[in-house]
N, C-alpha and C. Protein backbone atom coordinates (compact mmCIF):
# COMPACT_ATOMS: atom_id res chain seq x y z
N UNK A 1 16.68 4.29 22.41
CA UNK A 1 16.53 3.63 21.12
C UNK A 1 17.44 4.29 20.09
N UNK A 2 18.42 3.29 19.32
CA UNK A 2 18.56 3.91 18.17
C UNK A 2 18.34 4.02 16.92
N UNK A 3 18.06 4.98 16.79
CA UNK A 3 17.02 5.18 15.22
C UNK A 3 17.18 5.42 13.94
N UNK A 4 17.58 5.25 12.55
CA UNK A 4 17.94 5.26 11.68
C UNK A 4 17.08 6.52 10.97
N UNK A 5 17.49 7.46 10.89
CA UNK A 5 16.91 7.81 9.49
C UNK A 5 17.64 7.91 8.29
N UNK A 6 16.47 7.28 6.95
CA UNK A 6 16.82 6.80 6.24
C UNK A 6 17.11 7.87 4.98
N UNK A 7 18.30 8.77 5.24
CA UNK A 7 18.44 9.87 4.06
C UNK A 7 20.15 9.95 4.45
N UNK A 8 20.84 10.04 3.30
CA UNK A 8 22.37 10.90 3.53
C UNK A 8 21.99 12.52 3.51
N UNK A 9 20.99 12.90 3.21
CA UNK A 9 21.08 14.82 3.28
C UNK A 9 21.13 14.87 4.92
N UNK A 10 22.58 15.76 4.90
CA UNK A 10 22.95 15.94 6.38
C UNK A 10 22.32 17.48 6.51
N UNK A 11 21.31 18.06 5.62
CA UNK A 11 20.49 19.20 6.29
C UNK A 11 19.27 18.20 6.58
N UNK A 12 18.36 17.62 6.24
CA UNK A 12 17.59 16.97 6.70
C UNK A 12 17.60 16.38 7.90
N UNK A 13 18.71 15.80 7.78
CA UNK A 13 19.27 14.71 9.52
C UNK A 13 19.04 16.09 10.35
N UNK A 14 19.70 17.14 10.67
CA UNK A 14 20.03 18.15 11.69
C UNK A 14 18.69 18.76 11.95
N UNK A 15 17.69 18.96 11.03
CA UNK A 15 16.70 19.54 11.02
C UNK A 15 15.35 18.60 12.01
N UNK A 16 15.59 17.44 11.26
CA UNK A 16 14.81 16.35 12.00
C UNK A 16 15.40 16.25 13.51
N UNK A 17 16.79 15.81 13.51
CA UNK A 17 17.30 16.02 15.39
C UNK A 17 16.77 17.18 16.14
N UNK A 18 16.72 18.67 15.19
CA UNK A 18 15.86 19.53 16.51
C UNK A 18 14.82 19.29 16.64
N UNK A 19 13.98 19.20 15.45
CA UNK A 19 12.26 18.92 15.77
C UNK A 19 12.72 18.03 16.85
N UNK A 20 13.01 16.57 16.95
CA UNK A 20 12.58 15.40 17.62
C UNK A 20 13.05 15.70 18.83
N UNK A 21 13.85 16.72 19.35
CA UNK A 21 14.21 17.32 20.38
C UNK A 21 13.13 17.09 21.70
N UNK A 22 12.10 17.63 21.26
CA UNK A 22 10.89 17.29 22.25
C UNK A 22 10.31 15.68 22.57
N UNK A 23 11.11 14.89 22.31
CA UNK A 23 10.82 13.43 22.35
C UNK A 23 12.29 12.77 23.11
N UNK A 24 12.91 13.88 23.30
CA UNK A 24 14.24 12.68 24.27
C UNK A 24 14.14 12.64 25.54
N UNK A 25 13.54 13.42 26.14
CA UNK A 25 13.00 13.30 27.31
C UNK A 25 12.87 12.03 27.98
N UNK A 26 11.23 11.96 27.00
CA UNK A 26 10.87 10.74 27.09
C UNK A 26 10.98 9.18 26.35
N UNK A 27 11.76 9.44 25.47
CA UNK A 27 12.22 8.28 24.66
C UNK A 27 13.63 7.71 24.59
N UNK A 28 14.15 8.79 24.71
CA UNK A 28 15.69 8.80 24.64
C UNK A 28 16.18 8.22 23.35
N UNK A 29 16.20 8.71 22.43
CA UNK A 29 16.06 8.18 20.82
C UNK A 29 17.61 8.84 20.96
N UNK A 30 18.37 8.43 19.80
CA UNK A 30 19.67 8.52 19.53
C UNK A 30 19.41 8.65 17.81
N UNK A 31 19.14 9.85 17.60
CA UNK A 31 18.94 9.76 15.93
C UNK A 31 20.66 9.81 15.11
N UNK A 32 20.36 8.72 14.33
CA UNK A 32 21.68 8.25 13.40
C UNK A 32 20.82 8.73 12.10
N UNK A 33 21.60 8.98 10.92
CA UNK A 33 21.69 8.71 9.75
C UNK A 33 22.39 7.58 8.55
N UNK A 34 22.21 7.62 7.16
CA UNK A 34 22.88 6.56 6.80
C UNK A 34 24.51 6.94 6.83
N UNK A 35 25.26 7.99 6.82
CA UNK A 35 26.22 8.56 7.03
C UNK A 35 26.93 7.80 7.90
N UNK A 36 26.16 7.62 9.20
CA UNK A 36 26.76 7.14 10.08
C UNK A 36 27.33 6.03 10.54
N UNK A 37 26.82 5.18 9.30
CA UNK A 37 26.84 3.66 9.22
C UNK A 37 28.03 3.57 8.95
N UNK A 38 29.17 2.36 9.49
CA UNK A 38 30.22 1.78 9.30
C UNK A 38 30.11 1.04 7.80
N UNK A 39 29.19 1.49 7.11
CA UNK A 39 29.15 0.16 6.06
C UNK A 39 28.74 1.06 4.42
N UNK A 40 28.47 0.00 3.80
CA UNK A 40 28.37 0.99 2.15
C UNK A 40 26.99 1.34 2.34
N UNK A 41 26.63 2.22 2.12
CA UNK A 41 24.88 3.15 2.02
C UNK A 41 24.27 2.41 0.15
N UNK A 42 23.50 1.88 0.59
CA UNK A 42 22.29 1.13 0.16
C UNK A 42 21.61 2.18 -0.83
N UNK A 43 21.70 1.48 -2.33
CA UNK A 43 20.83 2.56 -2.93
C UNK A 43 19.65 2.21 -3.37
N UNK A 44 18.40 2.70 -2.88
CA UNK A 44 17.08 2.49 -3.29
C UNK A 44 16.22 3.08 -4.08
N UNK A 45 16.50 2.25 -5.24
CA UNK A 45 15.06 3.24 -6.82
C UNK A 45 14.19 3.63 -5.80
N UNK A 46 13.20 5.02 -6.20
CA UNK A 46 12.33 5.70 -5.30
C UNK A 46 11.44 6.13 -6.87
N UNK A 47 10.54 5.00 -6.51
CA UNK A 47 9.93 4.99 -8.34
C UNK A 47 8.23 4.33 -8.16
N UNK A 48 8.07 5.06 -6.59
CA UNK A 48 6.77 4.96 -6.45
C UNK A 48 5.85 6.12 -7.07
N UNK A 49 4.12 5.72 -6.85
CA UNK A 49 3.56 6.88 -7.28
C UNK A 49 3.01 7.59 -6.85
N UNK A 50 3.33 8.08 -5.51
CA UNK A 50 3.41 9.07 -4.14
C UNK A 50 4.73 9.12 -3.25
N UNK A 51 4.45 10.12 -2.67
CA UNK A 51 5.49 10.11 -1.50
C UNK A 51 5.44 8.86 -0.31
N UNK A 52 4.37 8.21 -0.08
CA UNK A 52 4.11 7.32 0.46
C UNK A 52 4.83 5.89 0.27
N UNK A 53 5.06 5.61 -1.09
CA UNK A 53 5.19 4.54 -1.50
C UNK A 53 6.96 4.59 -1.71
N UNK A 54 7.07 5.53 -2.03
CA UNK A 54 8.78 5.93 -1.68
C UNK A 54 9.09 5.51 -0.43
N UNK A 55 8.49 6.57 0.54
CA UNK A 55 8.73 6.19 2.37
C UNK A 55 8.80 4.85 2.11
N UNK A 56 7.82 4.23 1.96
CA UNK A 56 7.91 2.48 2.57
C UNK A 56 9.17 1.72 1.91
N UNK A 57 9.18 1.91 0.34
CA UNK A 57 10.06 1.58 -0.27
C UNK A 57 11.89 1.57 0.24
N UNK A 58 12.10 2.75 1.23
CA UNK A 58 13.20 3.33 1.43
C UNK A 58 12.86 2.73 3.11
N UNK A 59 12.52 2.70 3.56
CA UNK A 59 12.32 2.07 5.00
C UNK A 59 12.19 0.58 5.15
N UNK A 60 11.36 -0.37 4.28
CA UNK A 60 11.72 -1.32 4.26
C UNK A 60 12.94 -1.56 3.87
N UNK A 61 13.67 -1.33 3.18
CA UNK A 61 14.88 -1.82 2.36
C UNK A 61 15.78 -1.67 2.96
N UNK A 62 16.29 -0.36 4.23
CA UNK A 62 16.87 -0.25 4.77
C UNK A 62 16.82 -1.13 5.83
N UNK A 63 15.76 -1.30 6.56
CA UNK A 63 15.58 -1.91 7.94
C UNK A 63 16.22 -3.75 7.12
N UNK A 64 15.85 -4.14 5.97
CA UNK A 64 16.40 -5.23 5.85
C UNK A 64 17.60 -5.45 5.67
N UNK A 65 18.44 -4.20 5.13
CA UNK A 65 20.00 -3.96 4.67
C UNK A 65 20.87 -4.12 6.08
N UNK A 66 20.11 -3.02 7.37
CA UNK A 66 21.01 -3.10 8.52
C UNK A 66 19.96 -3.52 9.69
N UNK A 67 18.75 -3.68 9.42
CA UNK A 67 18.26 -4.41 11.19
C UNK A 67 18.53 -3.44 12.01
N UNK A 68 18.14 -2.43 11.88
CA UNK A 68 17.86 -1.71 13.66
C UNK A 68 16.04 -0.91 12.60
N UNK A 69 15.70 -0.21 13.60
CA UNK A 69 14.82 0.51 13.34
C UNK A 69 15.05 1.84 12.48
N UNK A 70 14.13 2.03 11.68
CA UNK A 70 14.94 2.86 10.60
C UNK A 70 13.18 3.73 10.40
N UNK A 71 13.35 4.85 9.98
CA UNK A 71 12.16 5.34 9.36
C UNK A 71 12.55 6.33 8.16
N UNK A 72 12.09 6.43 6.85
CA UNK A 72 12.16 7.37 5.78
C UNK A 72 11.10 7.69 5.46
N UNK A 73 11.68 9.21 5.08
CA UNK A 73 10.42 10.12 4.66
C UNK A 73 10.50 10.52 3.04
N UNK A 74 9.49 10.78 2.64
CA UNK A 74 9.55 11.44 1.33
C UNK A 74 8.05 12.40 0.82
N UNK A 75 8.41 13.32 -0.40
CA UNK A 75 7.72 14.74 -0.39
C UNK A 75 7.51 14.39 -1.84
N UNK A 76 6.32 15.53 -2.23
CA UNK A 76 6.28 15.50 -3.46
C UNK A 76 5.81 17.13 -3.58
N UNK A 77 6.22 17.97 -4.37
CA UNK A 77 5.87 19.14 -4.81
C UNK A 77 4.63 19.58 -5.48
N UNK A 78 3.47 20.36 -5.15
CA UNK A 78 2.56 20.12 -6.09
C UNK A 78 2.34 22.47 -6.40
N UNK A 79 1.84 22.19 -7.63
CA UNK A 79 1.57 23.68 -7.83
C UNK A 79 0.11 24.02 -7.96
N UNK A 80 -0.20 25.43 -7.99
CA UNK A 80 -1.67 25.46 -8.09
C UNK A 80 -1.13 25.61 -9.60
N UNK A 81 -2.61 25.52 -10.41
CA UNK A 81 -3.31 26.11 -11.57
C UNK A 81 -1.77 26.27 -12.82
N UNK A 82 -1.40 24.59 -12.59
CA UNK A 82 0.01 24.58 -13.61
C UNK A 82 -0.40 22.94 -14.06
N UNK A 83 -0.03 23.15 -15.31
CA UNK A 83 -0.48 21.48 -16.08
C UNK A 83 0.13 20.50 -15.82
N UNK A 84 -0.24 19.65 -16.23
CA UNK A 84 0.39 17.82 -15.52
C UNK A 84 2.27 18.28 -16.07
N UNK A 85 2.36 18.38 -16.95
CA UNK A 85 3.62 18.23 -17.35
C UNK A 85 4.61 19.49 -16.74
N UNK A 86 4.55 20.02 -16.13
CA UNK A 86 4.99 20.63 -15.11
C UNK A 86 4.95 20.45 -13.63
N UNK A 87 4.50 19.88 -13.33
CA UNK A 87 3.63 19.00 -11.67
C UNK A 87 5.19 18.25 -11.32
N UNK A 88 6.40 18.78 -10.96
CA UNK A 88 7.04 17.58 -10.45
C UNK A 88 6.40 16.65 -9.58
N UNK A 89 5.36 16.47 -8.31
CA UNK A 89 4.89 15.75 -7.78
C UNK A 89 6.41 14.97 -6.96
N UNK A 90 6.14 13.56 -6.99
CA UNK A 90 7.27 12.63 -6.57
C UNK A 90 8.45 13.31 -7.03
N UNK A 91 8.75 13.72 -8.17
CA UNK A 91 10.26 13.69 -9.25
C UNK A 91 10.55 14.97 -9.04
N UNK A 92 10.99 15.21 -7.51
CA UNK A 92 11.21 16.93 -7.68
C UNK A 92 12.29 16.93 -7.95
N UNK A 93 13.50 16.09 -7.90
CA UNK A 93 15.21 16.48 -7.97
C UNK A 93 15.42 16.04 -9.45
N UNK A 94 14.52 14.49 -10.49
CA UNK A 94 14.71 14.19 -11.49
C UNK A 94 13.81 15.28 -12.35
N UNK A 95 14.40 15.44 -13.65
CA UNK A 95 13.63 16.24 -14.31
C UNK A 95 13.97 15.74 -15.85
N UNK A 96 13.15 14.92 -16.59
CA UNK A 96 13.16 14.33 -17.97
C UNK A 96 14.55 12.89 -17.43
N UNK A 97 14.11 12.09 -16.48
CA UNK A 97 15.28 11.29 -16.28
C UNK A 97 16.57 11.95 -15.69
N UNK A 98 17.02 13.21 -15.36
CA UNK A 98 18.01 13.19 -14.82
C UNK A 98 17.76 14.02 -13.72
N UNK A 99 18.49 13.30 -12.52
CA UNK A 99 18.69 14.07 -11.57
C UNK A 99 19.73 15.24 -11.26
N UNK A 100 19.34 16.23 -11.02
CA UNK A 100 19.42 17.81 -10.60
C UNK A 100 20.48 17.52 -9.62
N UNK A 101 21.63 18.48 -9.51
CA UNK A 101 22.14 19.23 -8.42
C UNK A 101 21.77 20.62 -8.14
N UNK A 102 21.92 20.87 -6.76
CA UNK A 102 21.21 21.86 -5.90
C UNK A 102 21.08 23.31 -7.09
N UNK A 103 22.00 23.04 -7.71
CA UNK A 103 22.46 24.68 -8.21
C UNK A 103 21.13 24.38 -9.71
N UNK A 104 21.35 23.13 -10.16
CA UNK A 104 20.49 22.93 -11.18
C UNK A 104 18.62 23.02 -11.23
N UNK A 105 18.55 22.28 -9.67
CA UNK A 105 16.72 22.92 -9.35
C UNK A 105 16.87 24.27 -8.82
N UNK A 106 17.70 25.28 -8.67
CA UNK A 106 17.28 26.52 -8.72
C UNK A 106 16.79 27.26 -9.78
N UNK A 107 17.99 26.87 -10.65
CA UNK A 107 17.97 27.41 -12.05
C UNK A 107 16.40 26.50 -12.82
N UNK A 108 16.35 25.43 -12.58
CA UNK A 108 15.00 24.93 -13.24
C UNK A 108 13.55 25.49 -12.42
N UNK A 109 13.33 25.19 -11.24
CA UNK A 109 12.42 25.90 -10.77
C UNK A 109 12.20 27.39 -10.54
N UNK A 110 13.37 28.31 -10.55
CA UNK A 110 12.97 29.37 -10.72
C UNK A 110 12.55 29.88 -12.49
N UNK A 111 13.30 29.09 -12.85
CA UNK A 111 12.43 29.30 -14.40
C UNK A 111 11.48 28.89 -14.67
N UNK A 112 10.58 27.09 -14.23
CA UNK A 112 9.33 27.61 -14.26
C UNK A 112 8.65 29.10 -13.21
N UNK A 113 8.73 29.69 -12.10
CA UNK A 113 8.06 30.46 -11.27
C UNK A 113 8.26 31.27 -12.32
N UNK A 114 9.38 32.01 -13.00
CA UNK A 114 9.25 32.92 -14.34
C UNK A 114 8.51 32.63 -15.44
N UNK A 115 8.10 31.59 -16.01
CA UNK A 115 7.35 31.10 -16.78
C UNK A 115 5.77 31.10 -16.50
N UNK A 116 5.52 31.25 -15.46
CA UNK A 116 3.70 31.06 -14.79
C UNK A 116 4.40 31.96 -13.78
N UNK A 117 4.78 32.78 -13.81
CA UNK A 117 4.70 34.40 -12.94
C UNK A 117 4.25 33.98 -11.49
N UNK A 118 5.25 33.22 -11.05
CA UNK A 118 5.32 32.56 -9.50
C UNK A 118 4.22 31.66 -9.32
N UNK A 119 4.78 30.73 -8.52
CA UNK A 119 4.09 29.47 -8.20
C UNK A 119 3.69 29.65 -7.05
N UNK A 120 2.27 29.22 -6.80
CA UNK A 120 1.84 28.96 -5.50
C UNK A 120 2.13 27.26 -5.00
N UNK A 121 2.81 27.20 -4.35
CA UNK A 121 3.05 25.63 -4.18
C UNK A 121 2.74 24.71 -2.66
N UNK A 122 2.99 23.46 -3.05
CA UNK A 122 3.10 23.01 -1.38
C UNK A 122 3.46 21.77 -1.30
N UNK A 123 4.04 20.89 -0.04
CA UNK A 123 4.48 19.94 -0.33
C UNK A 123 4.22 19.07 0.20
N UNK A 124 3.45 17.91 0.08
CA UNK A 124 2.71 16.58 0.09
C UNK A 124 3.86 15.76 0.95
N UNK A 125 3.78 15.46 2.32
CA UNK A 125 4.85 14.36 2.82
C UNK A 125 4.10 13.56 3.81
N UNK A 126 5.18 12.43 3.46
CA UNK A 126 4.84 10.77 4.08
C UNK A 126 6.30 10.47 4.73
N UNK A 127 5.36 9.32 5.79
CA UNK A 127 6.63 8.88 6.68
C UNK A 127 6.09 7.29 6.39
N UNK A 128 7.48 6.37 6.71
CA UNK A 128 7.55 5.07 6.90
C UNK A 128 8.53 4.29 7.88
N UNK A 129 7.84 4.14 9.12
CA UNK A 129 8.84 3.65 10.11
C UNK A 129 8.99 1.94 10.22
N UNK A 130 9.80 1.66 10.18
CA UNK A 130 9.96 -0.43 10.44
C UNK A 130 10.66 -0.24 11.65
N UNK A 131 9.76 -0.79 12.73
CA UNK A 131 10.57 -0.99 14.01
C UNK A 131 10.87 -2.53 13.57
N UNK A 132 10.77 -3.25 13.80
CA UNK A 132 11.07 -4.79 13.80
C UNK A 132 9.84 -5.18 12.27
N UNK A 133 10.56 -6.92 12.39
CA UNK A 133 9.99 -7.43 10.86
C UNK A 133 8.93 -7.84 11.48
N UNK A 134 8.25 -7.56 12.18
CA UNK A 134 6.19 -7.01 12.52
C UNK A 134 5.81 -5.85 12.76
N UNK A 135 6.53 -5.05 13.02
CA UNK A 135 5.78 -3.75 12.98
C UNK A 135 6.23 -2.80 11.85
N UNK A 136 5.37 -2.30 11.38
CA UNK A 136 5.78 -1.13 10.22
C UNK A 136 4.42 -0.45 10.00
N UNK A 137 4.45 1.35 10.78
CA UNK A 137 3.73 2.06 10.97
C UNK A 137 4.40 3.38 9.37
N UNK A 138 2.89 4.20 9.05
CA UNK A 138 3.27 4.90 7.87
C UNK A 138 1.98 5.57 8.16
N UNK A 139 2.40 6.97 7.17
CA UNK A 139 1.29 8.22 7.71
C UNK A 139 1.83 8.80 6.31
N UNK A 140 0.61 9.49 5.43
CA UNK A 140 0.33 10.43 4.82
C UNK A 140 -0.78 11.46 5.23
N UNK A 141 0.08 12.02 5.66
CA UNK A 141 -1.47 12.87 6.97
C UNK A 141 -2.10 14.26 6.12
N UNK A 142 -2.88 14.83 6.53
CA UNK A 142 -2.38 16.97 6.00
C UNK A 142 -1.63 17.62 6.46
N UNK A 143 -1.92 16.82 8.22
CA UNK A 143 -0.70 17.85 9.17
C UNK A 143 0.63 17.45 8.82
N UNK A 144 0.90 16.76 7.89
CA UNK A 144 2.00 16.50 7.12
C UNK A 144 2.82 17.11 6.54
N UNK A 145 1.28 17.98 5.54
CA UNK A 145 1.34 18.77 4.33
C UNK A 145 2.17 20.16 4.94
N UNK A 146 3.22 21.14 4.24
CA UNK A 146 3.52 22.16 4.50
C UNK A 146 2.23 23.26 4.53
N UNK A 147 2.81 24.27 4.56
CA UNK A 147 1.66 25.70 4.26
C UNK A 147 1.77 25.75 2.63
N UNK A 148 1.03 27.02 1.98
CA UNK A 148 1.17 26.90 0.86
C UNK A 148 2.33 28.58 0.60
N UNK A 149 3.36 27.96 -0.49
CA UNK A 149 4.10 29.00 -0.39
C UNK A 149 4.41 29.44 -2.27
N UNK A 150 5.45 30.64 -1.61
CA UNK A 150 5.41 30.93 -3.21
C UNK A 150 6.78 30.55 -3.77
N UNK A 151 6.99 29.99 -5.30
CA UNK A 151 8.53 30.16 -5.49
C UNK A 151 8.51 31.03 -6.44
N UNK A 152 9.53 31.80 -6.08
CA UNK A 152 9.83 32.81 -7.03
C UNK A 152 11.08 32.86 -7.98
N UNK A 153 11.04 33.83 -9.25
CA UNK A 153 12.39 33.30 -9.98
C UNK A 153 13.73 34.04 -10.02
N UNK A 154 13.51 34.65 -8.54
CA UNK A 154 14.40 35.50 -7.65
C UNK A 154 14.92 34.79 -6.85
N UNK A 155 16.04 34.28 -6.85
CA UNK A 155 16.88 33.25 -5.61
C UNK A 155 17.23 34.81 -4.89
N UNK A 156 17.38 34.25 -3.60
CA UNK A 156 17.58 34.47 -2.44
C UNK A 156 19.24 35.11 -2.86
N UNK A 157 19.44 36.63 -2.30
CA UNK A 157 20.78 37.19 -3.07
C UNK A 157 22.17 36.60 -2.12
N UNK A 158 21.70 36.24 -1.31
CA UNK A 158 22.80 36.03 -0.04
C UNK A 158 23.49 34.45 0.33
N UNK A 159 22.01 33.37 0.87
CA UNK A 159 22.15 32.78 1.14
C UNK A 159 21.79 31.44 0.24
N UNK A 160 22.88 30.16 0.43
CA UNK A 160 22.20 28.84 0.10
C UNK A 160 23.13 27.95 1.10
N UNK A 161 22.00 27.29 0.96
CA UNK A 161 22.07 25.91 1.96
C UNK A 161 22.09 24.86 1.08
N UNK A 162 23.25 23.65 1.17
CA UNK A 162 23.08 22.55 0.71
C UNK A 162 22.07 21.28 1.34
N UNK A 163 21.38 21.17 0.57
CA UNK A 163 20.31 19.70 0.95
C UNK A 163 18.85 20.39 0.96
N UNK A 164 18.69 21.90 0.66
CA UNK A 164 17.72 22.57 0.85
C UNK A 164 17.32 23.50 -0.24
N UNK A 165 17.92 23.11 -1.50
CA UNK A 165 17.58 24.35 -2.62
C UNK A 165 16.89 25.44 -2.94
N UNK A 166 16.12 24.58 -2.80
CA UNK A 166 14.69 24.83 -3.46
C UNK A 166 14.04 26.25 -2.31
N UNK A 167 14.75 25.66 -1.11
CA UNK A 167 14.45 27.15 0.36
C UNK A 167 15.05 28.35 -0.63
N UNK A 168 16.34 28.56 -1.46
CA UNK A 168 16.33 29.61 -1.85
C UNK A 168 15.66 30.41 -2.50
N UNK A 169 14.83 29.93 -3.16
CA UNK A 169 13.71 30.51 -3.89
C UNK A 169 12.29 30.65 -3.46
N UNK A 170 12.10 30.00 -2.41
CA UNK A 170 10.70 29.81 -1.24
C UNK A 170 10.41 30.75 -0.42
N UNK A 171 9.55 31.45 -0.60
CA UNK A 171 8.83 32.88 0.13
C UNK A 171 7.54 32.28 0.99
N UNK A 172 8.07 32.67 2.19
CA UNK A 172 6.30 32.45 3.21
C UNK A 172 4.97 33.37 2.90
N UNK A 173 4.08 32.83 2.74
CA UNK A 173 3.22 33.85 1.94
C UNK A 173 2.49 35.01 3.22
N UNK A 174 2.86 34.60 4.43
CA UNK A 174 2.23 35.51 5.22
C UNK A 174 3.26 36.59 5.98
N UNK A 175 4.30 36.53 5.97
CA UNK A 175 5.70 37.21 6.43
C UNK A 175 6.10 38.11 4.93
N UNK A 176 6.04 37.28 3.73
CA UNK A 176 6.84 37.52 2.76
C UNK A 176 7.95 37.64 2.51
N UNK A 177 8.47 36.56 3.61
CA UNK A 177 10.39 36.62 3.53
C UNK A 177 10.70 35.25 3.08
N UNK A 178 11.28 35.20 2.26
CA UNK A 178 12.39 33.90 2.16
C UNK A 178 12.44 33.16 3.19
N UNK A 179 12.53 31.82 2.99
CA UNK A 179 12.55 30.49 3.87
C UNK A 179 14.16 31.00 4.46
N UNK A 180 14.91 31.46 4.01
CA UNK A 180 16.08 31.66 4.23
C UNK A 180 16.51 32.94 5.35
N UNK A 181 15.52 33.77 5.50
CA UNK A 181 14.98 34.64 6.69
C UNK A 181 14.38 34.62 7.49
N UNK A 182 13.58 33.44 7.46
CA UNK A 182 12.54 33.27 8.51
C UNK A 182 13.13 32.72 10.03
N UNK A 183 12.91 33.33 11.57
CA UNK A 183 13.41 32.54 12.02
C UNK A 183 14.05 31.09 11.84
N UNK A 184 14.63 30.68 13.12
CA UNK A 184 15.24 29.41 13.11
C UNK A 184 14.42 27.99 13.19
N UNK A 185 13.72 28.80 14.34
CA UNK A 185 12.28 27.29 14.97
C UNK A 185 10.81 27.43 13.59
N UNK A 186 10.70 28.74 12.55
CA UNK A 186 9.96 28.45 12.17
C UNK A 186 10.23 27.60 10.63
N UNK A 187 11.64 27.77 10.62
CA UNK A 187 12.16 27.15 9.35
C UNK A 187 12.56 25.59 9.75
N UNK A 188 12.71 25.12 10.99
CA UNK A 188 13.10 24.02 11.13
C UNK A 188 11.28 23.28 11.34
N UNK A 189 10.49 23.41 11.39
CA UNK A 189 9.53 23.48 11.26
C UNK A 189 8.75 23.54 9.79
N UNK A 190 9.20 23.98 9.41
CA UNK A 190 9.23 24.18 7.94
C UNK A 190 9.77 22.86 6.94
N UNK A 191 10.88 22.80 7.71
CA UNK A 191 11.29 21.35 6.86
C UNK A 191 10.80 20.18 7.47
N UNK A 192 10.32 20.32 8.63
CA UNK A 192 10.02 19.07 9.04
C UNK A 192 8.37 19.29 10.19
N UNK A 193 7.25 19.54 9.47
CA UNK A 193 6.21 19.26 9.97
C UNK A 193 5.74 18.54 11.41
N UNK A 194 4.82 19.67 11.96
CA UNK A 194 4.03 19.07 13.54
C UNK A 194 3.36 17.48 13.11
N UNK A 195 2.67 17.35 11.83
CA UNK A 195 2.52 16.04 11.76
C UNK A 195 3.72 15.13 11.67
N UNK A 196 4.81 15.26 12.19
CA UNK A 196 5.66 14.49 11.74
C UNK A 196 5.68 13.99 13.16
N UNK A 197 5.70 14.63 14.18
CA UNK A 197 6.11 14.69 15.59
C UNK A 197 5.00 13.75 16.16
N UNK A 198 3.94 13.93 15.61
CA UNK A 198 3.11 13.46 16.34
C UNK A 198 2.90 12.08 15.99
N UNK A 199 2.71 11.73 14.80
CA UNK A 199 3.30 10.75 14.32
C UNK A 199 4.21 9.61 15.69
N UNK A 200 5.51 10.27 15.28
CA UNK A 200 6.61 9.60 16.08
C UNK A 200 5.59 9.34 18.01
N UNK A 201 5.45 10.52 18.48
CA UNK A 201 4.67 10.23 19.55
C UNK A 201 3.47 8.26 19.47
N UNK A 202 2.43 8.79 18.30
CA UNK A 202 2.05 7.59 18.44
C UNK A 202 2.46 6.69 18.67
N UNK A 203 3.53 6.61 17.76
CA UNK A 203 4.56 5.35 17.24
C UNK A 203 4.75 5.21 18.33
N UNK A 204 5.97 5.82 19.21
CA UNK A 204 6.47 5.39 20.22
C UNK A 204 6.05 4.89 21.55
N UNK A 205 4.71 5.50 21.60
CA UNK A 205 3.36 5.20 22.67
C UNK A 205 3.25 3.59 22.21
N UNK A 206 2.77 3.46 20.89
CA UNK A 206 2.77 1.58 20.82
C UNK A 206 3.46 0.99 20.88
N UNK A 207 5.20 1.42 20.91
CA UNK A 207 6.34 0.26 20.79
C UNK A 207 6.32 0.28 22.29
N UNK A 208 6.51 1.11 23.10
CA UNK A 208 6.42 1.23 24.51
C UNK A 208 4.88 0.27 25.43
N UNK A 209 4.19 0.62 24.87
CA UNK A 209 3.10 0.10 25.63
C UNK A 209 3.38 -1.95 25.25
N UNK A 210 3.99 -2.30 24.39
CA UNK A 210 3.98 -3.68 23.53
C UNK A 210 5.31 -4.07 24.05
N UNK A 211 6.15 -3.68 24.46
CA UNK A 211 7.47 -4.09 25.00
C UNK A 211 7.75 -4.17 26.33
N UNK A 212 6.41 -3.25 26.79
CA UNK A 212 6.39 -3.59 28.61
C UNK A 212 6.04 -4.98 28.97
């Protein structure tokens, strides 16, 4: 099968291809991105009021733009014991209407973690898959949800990754190292959740069992 996912961040795409690693076996999935498309990349307002409603938003639209099977994901940031008007939630890259480059949510989120003397945080994610125009499966699970971590208003002295900012400033609260130190399998894991996998398993158990 080939599968669309529905994001140009080419750290996301690479991250998602190892997780799904454990599914070619038996599926033989060919994960594409929008990158990969011969054609102009489709831009979709993401102006729902969860991560949920984004996913669908960005998965339907795609699967109608190019017709193959497509699935998008989307996150929302939440903090402990910090007021609504600080809560990016959905709007983690926009901030007062404008959207952030990588270098700009460092500098903004590590200044709130300086402002409320580090954040305990975590991040709320949803998937939305359209195999064909009858099926369209979607999950806001917990096993979704990341662990809960800290950001601090200490970036990471060494390393950054583009498509992943926000990892520079992200401490595991039980290691106490930077997302940016942590092994390989536990950081790819990190970006992309066991509920995500399992997920796809279901999924693919019903397109399989319905196509025999």
């Amino acid at each position: 099968m080939k599968l669309l996912y529905g994001t140009g961040n080419l750290a996301k795409l690479s991250a998602m291809r190892k997780r799904m690693e454990s599914l070619d076996g038996k599926y033989h999935i060919e994960l594409i991105g929008l990158n990969d498309l011969d054609m102009e990349i489709l831009r979709v307002p993401e102006d729902g009021a969860s991560p949920l409603e984004n996913a669908r938003q960005k998965a339907v639209a795609y699967y109608k733009a190019y017709h193959i099977p497509v699935f998008s994901c989307d996150s929302g940031l939440y903090f402990e014991n910090v007021p609504v008007q600080d809560q990016p939630g959905v709007h983690v890259r926009t901030v007062n209407g404008k959207r952030l480059t990588d270098d700009e949510m460092i500098a903004y989120y590590s200044g709130l973690a300086q402002k409320y003397k580090n954040l305990k945080a975590k991040y709320k994610n949803a998937i939305c898959f359209v195999y064909d125009d009858t099926h369209l499966y979607e999950a806001m699970e917990p096993s979704m949800e990341s662990e809960p971590f800290i950001i601090t208003s200490k970036p990471h002295s060494c390393i950054r990754k583009k498509g992943f900012p926000i990892d520079s400033i992200s401490i595991d609260i039980k290691s106490g190292q930077y997302f940016y130190d942590l092994p390989e399998q536990k950081l790819d894991q990190v970006a992309v959740e066991d509920g995500f996998l399992k997920f796809f398993e279901n999924v693919l158990r019903k397109i399989n069992l319905e196509t025999i």
